[in-house]
Protein backbone atom coordinates (compact mmCIF):
# COMPACT_ATOMS: atom_id res chain seq x y z
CA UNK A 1 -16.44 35.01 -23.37
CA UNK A 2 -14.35 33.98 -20.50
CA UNK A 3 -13.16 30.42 -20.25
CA UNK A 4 -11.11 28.53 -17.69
CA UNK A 5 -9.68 25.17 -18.19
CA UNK A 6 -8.17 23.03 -15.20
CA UNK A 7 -6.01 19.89 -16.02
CA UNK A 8 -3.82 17.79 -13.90
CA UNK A 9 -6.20 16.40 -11.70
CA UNK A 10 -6.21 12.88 -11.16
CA UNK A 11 -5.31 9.39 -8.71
CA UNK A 12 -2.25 9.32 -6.82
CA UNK A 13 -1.41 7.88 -3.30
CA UNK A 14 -0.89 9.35 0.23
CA UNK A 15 2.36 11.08 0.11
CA UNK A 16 2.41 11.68 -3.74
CA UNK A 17 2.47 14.78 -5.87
CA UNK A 18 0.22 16.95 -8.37
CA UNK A 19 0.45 19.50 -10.60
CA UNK A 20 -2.85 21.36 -11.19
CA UNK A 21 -3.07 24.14 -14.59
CA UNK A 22 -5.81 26.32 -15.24
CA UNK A 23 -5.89 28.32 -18.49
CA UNK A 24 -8.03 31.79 -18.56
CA UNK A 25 -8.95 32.43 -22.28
CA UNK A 26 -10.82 35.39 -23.17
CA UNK A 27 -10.67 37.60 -20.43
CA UNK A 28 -10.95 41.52 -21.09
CA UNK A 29 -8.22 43.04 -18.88
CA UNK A 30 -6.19 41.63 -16.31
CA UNK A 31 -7.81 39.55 -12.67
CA UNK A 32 -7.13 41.10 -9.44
CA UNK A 33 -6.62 37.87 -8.05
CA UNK A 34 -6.63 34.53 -8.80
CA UNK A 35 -7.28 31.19 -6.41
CA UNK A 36 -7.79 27.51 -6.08
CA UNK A 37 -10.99 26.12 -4.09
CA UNK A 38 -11.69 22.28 -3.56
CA UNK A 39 -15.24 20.86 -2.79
CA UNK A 40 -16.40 17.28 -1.14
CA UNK A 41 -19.47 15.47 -1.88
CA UNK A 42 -22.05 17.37 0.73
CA UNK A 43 -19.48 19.86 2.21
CA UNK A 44 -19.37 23.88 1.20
CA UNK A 45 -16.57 24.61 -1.47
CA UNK A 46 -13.51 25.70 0.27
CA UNK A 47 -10.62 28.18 -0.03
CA UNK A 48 -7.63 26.36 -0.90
CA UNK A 49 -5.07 29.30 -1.72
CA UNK A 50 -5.23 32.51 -3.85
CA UNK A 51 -2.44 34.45 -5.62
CA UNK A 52 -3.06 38.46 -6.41
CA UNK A 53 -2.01 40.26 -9.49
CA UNK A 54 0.76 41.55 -7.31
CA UNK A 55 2.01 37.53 -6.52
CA UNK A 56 1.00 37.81 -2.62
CA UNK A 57 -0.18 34.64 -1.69
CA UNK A 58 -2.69 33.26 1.05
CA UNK A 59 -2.91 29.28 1.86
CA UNK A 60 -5.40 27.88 4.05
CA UNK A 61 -3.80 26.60 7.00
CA UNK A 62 -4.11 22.41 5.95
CA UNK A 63 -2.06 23.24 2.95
CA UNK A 64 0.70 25.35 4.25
CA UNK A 65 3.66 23.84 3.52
CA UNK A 66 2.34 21.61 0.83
CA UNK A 67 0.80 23.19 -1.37
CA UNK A 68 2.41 26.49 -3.51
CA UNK A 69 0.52 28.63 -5.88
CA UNK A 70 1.68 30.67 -8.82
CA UNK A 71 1.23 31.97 -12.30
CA UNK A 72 2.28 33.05 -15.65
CA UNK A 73 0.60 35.65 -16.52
CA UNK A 74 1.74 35.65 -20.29
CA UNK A 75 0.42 32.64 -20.25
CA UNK A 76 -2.81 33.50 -18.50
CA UNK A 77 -2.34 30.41 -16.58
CA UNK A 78 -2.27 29.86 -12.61
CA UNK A 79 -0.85 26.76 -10.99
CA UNK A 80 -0.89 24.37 -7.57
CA UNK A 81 1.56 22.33 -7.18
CA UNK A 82 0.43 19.87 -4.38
CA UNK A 83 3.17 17.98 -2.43
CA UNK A 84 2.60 15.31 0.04
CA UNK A 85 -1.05 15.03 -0.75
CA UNK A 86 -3.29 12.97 2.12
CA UNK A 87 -6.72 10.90 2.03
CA UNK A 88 -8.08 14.74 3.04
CA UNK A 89 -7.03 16.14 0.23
CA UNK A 90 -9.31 14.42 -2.01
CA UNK A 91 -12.09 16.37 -3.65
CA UNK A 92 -12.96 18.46 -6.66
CA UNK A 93 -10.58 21.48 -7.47
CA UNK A 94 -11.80 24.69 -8.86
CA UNK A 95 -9.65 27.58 -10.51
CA UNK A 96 -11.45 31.23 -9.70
CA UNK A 97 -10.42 34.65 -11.67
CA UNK A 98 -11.19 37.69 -9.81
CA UNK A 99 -12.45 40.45 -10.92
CA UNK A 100 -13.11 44.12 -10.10
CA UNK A 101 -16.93 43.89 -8.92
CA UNK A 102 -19.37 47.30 -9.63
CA UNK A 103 -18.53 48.17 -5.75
CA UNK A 104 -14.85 48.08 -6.27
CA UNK A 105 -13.82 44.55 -4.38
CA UNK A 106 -11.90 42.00 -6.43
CA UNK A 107 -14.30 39.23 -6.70
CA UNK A 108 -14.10 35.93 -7.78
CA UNK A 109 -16.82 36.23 -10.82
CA UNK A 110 -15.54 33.10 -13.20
CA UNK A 111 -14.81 29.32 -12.50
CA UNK A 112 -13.62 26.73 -14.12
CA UNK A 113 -15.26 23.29 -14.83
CA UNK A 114 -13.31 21.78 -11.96
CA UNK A 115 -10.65 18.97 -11.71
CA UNK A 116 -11.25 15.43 -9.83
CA UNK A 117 -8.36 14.79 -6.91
CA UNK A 118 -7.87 11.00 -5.51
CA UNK A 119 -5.51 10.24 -2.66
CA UNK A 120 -5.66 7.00 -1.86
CA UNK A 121 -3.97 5.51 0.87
């Protein structure tokens, strides 16, 4: 049974910094891809950044520059470390292992519990 475990959430001001984990346990072969999405009260769950088995990364654009993904894979653990975090960044962070779905795309098929971000200003 897969499991993923997100930590490192938690309150910090405008300007501050975060380290988010999540842990994959339990996962039969290797992801094609693993990512970071946030979600608001109301709002759609959001692409935050995403980091392939190969390391290429993607950032949305409101994090470039900020924020920087990566992972240990003999760990089984992916990362975001989030650097001068704003008031926007606030929301709940999910961890996503991708997969390789029945019609051959890498899809995200397993998600964490989710980790609670506060930037206050």
């Amino acid at each position: 049974q897969v499991q993923q475990v997100e930590f490192g959430g938690g309150s910090v001001q405008a300007g501050g910094s975060l380290l988010l984990s999540c842990v994959v346990t339990g996962m039969r072969g290797s992801t094609c891809k693993m990512g970071w999405y946030r979600q608001t009260p109301g709002q759609e769950r959001e692409f935050v950044s995403s980091i392939s088995h190969q390391d290429t990364k993607f950032y949305a654009d409101f994090v470039k520059g900020r924020f920087t993904i990566s992972q240990d894979n003999a760990k089984a653990t992916l990362y975001l470390q989030m650097n001068s975090l704003q008031t926007e960044d606030t929301a709940v962070y999910y961890c996503g292992a991708g997969t390789i779905s029945g019609d051959g795309t890498c899809t995200y098929n397993f998600w964490g519990q989710g980790t609670q971000v506060t930037v206050s200003s």
